[in-house]
N, C-alpha and C. Protein backbone atom coordinates (compact mmCIF):
# COMPACT_ATOMS: atom_id res chain seq x y z
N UNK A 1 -17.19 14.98 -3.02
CA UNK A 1 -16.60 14.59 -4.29
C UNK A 1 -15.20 15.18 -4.37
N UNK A 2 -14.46 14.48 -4.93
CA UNK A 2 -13.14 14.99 -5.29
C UNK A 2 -12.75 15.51 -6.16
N UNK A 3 -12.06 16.76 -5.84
CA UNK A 3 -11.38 17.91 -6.63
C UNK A 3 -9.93 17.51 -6.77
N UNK A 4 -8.83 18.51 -7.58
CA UNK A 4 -7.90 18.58 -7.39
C UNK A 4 -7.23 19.03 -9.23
N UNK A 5 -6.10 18.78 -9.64
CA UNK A 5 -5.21 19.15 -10.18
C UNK A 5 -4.11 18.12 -10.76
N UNK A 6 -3.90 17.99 -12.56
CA UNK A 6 -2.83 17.20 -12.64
C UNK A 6 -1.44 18.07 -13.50
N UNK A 7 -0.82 17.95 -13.02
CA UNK A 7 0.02 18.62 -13.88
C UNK A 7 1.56 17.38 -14.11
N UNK A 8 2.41 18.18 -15.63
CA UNK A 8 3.22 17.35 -16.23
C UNK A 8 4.30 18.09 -15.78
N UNK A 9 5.31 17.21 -14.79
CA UNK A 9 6.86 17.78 -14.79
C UNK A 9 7.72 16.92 -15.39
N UNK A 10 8.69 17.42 -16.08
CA UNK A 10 9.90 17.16 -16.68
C UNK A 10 11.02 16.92 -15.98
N UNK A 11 11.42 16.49 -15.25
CA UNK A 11 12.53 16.62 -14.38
C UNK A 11 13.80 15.73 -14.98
N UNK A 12 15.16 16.53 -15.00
CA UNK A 12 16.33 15.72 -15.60
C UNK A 12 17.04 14.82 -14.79
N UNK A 13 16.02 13.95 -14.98
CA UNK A 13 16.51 12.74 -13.71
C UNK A 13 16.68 11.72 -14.02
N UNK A 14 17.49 10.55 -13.95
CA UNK A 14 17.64 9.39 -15.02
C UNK A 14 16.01 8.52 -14.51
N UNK A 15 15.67 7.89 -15.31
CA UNK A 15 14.53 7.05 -14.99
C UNK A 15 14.23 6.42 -14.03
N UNK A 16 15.51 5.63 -13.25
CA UNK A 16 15.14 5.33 -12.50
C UNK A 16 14.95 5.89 -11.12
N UNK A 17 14.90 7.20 -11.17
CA UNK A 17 15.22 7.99 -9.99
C UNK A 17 13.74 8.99 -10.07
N UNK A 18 12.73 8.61 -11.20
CA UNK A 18 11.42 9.16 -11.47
C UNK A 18 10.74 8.46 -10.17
N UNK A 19 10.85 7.39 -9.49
CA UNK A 19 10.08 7.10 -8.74
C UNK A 19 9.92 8.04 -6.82
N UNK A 20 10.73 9.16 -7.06
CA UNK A 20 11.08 10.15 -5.88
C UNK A 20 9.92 11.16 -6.83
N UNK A 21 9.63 11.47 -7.00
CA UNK A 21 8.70 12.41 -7.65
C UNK A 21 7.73 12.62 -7.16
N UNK A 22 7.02 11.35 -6.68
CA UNK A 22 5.47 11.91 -5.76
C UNK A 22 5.91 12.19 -4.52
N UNK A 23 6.97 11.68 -3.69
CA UNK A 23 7.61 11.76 -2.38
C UNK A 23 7.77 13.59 -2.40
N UNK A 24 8.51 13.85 -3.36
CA UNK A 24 8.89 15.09 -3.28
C UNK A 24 7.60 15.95 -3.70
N UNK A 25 6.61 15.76 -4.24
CA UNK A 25 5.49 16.54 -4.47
C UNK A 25 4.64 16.62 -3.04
N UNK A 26 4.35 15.17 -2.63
CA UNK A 26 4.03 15.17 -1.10
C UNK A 26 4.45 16.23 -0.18
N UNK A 27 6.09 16.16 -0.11
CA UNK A 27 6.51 17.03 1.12
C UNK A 27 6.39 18.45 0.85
N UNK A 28 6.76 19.02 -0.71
CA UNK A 28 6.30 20.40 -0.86
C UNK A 28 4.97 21.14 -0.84
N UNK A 29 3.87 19.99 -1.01
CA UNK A 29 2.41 20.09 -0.52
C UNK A 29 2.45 20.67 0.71
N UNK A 30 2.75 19.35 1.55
CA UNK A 30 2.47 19.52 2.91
C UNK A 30 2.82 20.66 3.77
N UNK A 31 3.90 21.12 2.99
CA UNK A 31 4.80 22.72 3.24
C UNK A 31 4.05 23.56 3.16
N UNK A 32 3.63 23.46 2.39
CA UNK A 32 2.73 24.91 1.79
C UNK A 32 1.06 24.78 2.29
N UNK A 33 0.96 23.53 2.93
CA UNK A 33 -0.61 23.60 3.61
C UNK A 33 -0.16 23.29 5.25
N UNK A 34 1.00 23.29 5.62
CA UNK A 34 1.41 22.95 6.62
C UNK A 34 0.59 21.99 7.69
N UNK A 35 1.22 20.65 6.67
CA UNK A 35 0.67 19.45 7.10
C UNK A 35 1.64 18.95 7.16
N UNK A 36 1.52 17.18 7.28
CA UNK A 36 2.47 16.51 7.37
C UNK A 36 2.20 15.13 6.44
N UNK A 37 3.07 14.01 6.15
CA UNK A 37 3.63 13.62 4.98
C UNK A 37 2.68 11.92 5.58
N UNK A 38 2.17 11.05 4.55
CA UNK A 38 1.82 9.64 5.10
C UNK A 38 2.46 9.05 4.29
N UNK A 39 2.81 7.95 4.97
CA UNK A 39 3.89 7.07 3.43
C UNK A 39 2.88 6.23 2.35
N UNK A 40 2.94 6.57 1.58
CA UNK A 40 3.86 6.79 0.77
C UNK A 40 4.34 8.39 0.47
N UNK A 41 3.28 8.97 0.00
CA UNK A 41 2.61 10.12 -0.24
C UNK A 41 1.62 10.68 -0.30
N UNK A 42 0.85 10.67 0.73
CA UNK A 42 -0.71 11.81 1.08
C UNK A 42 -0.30 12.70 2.08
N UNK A 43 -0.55 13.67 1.46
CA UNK A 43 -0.61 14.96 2.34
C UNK A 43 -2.03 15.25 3.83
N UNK A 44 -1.43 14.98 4.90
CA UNK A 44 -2.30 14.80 5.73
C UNK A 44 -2.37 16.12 6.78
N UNK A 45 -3.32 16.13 8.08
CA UNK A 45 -2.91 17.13 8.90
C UNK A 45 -2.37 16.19 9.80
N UNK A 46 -1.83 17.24 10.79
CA UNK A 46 -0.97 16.60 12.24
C UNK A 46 -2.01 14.99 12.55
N UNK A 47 -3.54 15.75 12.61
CA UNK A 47 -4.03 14.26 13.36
C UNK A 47 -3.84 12.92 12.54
N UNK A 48 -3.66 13.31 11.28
CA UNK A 48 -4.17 12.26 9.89
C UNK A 48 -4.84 12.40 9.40
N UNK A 49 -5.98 13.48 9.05
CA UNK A 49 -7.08 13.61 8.55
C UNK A 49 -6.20 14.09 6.65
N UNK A 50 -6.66 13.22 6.04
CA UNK A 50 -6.14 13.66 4.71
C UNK A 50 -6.60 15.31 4.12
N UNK A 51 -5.57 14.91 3.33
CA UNK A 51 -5.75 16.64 2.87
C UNK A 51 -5.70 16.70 1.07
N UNK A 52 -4.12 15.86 0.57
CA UNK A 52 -4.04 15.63 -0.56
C UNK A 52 -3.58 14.68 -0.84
N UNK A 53 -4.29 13.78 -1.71
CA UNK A 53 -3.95 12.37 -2.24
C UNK A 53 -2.72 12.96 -3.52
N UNK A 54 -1.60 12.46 -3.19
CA UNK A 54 -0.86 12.15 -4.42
C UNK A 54 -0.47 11.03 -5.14
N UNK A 55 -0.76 10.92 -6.53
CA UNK A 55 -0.18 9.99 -7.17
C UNK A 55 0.72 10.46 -8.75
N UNK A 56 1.14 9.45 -9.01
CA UNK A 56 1.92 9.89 -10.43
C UNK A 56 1.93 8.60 -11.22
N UNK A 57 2.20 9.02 -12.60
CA UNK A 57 2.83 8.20 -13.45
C UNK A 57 4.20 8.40 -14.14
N UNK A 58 4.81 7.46 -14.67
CA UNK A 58 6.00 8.21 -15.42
C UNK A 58 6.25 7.60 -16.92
N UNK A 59 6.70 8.35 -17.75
CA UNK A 59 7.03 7.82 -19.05
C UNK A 59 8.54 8.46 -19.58
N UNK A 60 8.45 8.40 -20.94
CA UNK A 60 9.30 8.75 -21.34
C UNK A 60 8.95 9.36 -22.76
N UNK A 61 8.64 10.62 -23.56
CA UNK A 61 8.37 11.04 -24.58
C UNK A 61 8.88 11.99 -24.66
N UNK A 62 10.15 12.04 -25.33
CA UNK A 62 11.62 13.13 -25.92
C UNK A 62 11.50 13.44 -24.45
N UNK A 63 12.27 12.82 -23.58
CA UNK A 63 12.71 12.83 -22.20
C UNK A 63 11.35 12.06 -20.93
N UNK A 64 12.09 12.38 -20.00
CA UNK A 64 11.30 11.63 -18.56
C UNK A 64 10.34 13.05 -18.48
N UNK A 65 9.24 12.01 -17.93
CA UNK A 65 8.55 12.94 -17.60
C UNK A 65 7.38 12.46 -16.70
N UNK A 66 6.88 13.39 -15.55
CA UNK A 66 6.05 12.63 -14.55
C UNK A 66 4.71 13.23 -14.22
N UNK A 67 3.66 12.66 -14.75
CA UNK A 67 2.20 13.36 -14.43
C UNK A 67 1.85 12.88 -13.19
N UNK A 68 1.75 14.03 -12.34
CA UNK A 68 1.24 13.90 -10.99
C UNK A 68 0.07 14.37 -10.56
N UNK A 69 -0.91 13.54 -10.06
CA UNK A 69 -2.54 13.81 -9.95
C UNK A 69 -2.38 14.21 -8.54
N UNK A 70 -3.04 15.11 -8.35
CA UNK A 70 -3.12 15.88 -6.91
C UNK A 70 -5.06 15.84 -6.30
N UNK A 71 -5.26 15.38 -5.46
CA UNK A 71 -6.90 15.18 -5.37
C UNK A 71 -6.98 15.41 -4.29
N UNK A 72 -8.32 16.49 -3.98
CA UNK A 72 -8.59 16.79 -2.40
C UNK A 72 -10.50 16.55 -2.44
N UNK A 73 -11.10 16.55 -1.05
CA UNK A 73 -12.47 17.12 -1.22
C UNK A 73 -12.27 18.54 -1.39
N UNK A 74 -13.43 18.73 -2.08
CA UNK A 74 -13.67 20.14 -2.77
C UNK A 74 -14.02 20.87 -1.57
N UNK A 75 -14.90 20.91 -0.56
CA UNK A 75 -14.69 21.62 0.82
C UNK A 75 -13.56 22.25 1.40
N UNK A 76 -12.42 21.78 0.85
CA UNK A 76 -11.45 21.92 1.70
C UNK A 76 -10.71 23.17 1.00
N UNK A 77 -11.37 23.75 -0.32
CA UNK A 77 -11.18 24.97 -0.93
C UNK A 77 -9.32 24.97 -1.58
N UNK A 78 -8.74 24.33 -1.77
CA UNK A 78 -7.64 24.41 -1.53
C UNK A 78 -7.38 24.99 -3.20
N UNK A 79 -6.04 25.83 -3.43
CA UNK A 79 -5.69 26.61 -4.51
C UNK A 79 -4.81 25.78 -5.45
N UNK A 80 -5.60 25.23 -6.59
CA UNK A 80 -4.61 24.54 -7.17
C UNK A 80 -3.64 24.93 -8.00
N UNK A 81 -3.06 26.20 -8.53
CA UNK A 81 -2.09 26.77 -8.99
C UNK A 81 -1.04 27.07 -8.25
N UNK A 82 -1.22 27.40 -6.43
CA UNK A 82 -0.51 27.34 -5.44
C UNK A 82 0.43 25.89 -5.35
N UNK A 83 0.12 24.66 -5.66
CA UNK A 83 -0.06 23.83 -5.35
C UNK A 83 0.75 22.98 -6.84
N UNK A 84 0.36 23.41 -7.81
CA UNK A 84 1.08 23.29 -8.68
C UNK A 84 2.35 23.62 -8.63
N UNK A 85 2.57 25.21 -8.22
CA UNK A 85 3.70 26.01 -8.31
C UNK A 85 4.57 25.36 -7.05
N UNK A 86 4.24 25.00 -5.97
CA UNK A 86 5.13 24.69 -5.15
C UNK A 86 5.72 23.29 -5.57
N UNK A 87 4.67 22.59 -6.29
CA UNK A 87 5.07 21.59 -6.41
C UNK A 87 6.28 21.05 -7.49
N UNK A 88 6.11 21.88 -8.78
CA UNK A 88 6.92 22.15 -9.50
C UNK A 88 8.26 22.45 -9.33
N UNK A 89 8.52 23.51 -8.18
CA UNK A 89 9.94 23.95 -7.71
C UNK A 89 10.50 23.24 -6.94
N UNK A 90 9.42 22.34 -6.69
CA UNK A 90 10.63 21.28 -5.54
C UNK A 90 11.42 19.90 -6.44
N UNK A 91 10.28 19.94 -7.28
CA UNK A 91 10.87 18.72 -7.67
C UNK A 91 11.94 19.27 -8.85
N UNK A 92 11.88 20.59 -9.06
CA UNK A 92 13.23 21.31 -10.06
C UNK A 92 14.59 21.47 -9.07
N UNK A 93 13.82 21.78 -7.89
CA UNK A 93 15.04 21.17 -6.82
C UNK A 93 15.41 20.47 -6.69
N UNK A 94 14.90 19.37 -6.66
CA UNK A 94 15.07 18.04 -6.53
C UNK A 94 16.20 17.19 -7.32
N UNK A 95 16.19 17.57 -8.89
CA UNK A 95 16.22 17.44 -10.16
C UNK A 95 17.62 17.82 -9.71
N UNK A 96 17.53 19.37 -9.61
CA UNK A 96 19.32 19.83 -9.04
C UNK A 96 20.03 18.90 -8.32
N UNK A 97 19.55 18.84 -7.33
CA UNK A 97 20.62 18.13 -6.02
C UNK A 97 20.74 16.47 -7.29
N UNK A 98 20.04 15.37 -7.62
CA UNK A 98 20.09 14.58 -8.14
C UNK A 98 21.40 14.68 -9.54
N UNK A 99 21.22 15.84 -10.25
CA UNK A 99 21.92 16.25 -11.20
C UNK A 99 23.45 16.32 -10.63
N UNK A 100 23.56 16.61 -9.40
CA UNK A 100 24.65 16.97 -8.71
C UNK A 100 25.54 15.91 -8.06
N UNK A 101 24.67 14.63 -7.79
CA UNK A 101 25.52 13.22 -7.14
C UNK A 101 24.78 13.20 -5.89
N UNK A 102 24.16 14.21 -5.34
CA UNK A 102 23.11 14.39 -4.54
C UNK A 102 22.18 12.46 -4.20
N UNK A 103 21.93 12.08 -5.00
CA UNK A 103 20.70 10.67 -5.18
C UNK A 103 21.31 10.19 -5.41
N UNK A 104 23.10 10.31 -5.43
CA UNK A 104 23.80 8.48 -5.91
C UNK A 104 23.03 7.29 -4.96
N UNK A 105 22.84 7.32 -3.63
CA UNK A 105 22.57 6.18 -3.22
C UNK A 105 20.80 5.68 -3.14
N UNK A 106 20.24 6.85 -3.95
CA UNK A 106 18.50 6.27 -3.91
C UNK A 106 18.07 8.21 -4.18
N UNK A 107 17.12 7.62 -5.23
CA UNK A 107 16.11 8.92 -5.73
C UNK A 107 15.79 10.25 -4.38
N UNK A 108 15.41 9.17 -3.01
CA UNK A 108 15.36 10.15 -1.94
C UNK A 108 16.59 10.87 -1.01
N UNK A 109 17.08 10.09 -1.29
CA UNK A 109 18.54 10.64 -0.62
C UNK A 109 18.67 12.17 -0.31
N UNK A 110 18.34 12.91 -1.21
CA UNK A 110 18.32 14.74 -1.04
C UNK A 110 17.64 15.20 0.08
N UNK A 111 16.29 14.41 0.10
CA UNK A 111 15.53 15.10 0.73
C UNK A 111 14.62 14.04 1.93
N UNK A 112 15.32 12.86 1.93
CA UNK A 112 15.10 12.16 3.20
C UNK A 112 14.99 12.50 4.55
N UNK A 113 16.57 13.44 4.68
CA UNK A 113 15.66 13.95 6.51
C UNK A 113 15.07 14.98 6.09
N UNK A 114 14.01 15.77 5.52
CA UNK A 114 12.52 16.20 5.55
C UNK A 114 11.59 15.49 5.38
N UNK A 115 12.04 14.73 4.65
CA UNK A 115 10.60 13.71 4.59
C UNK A 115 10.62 13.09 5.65
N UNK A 116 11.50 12.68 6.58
CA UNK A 116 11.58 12.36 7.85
C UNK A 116 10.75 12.94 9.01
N UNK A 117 11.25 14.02 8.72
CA UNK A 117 10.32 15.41 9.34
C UNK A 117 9.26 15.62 9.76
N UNK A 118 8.50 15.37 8.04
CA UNK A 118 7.14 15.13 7.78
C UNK A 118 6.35 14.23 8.06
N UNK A 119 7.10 12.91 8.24
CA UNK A 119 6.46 12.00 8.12
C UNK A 119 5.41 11.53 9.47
N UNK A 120 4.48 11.49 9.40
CA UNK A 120 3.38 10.92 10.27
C UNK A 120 3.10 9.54 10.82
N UNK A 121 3.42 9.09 11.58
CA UNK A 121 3.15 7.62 11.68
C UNK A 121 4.30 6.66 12.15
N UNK A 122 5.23 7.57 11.65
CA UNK A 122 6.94 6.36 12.36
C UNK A 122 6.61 6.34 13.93
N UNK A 123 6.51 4.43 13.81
CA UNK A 123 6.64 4.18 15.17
C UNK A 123 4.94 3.16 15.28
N UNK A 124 4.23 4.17 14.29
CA UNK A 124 2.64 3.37 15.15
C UNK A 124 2.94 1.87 14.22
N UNK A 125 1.62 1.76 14.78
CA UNK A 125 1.05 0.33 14.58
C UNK A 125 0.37 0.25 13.43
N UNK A 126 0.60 -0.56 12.12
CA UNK A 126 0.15 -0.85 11.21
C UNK A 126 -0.29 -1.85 11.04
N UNK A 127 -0.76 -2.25 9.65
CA UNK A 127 -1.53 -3.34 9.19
C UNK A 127 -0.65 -3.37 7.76
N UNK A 128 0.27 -4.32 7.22
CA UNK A 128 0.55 -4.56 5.65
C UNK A 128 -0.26 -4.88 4.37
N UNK A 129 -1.27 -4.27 3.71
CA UNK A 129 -2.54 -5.03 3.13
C UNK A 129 -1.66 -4.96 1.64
N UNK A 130 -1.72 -6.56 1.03
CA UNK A 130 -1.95 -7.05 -0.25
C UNK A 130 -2.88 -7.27 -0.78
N UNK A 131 -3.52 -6.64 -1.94
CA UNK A 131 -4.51 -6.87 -2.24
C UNK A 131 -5.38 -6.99 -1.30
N UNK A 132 -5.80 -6.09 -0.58
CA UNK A 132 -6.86 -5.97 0.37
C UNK A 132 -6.70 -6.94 1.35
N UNK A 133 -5.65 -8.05 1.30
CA UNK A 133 -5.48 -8.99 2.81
C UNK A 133 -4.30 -8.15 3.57
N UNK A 134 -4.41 -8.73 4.91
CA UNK A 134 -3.32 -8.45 5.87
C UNK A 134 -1.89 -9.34 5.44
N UNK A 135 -1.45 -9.15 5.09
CA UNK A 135 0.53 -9.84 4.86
C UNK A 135 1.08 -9.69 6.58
N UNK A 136 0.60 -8.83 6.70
CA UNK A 136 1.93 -8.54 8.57
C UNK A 136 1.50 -7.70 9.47
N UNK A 137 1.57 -7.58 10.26
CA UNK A 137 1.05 -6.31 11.21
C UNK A 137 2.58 -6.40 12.34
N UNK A 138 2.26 -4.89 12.30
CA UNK A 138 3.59 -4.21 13.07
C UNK A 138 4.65 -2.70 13.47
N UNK A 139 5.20 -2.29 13.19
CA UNK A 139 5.20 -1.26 13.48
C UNK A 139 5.71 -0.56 12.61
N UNK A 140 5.73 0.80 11.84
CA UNK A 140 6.12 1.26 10.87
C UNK A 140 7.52 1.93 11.41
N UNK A 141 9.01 1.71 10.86
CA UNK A 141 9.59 1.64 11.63
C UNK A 141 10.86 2.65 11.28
N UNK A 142 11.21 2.87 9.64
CA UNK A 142 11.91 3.14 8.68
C UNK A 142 11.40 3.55 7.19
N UNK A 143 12.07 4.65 6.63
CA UNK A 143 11.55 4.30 4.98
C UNK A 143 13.03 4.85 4.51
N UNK A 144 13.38 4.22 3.54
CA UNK A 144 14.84 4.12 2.92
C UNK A 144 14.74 5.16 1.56
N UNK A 145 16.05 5.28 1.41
CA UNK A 145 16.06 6.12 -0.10
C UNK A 145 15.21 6.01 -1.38
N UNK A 146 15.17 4.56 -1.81
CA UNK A 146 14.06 4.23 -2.28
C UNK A 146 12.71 4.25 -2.27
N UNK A 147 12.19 4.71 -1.19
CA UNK A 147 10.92 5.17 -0.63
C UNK A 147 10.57 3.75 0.01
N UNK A 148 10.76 3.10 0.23
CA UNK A 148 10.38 1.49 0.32
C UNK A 148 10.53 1.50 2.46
N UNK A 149 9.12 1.26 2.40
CA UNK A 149 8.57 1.17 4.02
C UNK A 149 9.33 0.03 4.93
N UNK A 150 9.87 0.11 5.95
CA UNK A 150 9.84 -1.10 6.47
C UNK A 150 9.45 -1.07 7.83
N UNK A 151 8.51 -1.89 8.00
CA UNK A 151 7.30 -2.39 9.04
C UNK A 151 8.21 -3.36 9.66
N UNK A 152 8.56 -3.40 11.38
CA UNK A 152 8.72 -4.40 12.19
C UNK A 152 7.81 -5.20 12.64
N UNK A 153 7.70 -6.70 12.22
CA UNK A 153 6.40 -7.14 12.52
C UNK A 153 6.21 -7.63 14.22
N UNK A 154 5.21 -7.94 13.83
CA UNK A 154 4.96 -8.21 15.67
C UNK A 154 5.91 -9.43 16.57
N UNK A 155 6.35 -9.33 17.32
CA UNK A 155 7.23 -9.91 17.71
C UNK A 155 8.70 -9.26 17.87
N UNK A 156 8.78 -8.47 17.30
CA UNK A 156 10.15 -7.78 16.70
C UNK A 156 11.47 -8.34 15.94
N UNK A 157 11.11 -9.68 15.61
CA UNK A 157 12.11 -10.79 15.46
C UNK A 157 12.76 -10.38 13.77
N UNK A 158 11.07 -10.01 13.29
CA UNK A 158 11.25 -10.33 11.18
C UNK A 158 10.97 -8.66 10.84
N UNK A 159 11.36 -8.25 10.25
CA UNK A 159 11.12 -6.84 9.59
C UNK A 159 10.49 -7.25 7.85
N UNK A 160 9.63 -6.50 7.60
CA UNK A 160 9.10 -6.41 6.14
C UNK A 160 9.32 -5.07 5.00
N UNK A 161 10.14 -5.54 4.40
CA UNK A 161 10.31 -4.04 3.04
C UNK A 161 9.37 -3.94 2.11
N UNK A 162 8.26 -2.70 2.10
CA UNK A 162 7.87 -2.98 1.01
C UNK A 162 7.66 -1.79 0.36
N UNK A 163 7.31 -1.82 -0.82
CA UNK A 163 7.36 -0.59 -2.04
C UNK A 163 5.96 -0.13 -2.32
N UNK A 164 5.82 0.85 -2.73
CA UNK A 164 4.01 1.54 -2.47
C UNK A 164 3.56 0.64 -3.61
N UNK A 165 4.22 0.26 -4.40
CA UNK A 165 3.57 -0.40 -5.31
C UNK A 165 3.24 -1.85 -5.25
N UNK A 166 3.81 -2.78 -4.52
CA UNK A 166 3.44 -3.60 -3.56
C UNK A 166 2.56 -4.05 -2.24
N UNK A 167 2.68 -3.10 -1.52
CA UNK A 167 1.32 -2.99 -0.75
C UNK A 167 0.93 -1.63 -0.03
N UNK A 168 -0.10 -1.71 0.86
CA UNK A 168 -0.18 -0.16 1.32
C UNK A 168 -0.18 -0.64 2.85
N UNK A 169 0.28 0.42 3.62
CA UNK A 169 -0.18 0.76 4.76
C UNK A 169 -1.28 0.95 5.73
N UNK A 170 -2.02 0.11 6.41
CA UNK A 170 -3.47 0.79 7.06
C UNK A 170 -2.79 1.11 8.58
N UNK A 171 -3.41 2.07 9.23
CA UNK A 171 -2.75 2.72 11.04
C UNK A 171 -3.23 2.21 11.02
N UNK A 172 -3.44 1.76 12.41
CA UNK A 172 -4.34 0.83 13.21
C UNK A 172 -4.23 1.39 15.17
C-alpha cells in the first residue's frame, strides 16, 4: 500500500512557470535518496525500480501556489519530513534563479542540465500511450525547458513532443 506526504509550496513564480515544480521536486528527491529522475517526474533507482511518485497541482489563492503529493510503498521506510524539507528548498531555489531571468526561456531552464543528469532513460526505447493506446513508439530522445518529452519515432524520420499531461511514457 502506498505511503507518502503532501505538502503546499508557495513559490514566487509567475503561473506559468508553476508547471517546473514537480520536475524540481523530482530531482531534489532523487538527491537526497540518491536515485535518479523518470520523465516526467518519479523518483526511481539506477535500475528503474520506483521509489517516489510525484505529482502536483497548482492554483492560485492570494498568490501561486503548488500542492505536491509525494507517494512511496510503505516498505521502503522512507522519511517524509526529510523529503519535504529538501523538497521545499529546491524549489525556493528554484523560485530564486526564476526571480532572477534565470527561466526566461522555459520554467526548466535553471535546472535542466541536472535534470539531465538525473534523468533515466534518454536514449531507450519507448512506447507513447494516449489514453492507454500506443500513439508512437521510439526512442526517448530530448526533454526541453518546458518539460515536454520528445520521442524519435521509429524510423528516425518524425519526432513526437509531448507534455506529461498529454501522454505518458512506457520503457520498453
Amino acid at each position: 500500500m502506498g505511503v507518502g506526504t503532501s505538502l503546499v509550496l508557495r513559490p514566487s513564480v509567475p503561473m506559468g512557470h508553476v508547471t517546473g515544480a514537480p520536475y524540481v521536486v523530482a530531482l531534489a528527491v532523487a538527491r537526497e535518496l540518491g536515485g535518479r529522475v523518470r520523465w516526467p517526474h518519479e523518483v526511481v533507482t539506477a535500475s528503474g525500480e520506483s521509489l517516489v511518485s510525484v505529482d502536483a497541482r497548482a492554483g492560485y489563492d492570494e498568490g501561486v501556489f503548488v500542492r505536491c503529493d509525494l507517494v512511496w510503498e510503505d516498505e521502503k521506510g522512507l522519511d517524509a519530513a526529510a523529503l519535504e524539507r529538501v523538497a521545499g528548498e529546491a524549489v525556493d531555489a528554484w523560485a530564486d534563479d526564476v526571480a532572477t531571468g534565470r527561466a526566461a526561456a522555459g520554467p526548466l531552464a535553471p535546472v535542466l542540465s541536472d535534470y539531465f543528469d538525473a534523468l533515466l532513460g534518454m536514449g531507450e526505447k519507448v512506447e507513447v500511450l494516449r489514453g492507454g493506446r500506443v500513439i508512437g513508439e521510439g526512442a526517448l530522445v530530448a526533454v526541453d525547458v518546458w518539460g515536454r518529452a520528445t520521442v524519435r519515432l521509429k524510423g528516425g524520420a518524425q519526432e513526437l513532443e509531448v507534455a506529461p499531461e498529454q501522454a505518458r511514457l512506457r520503457y520498453v
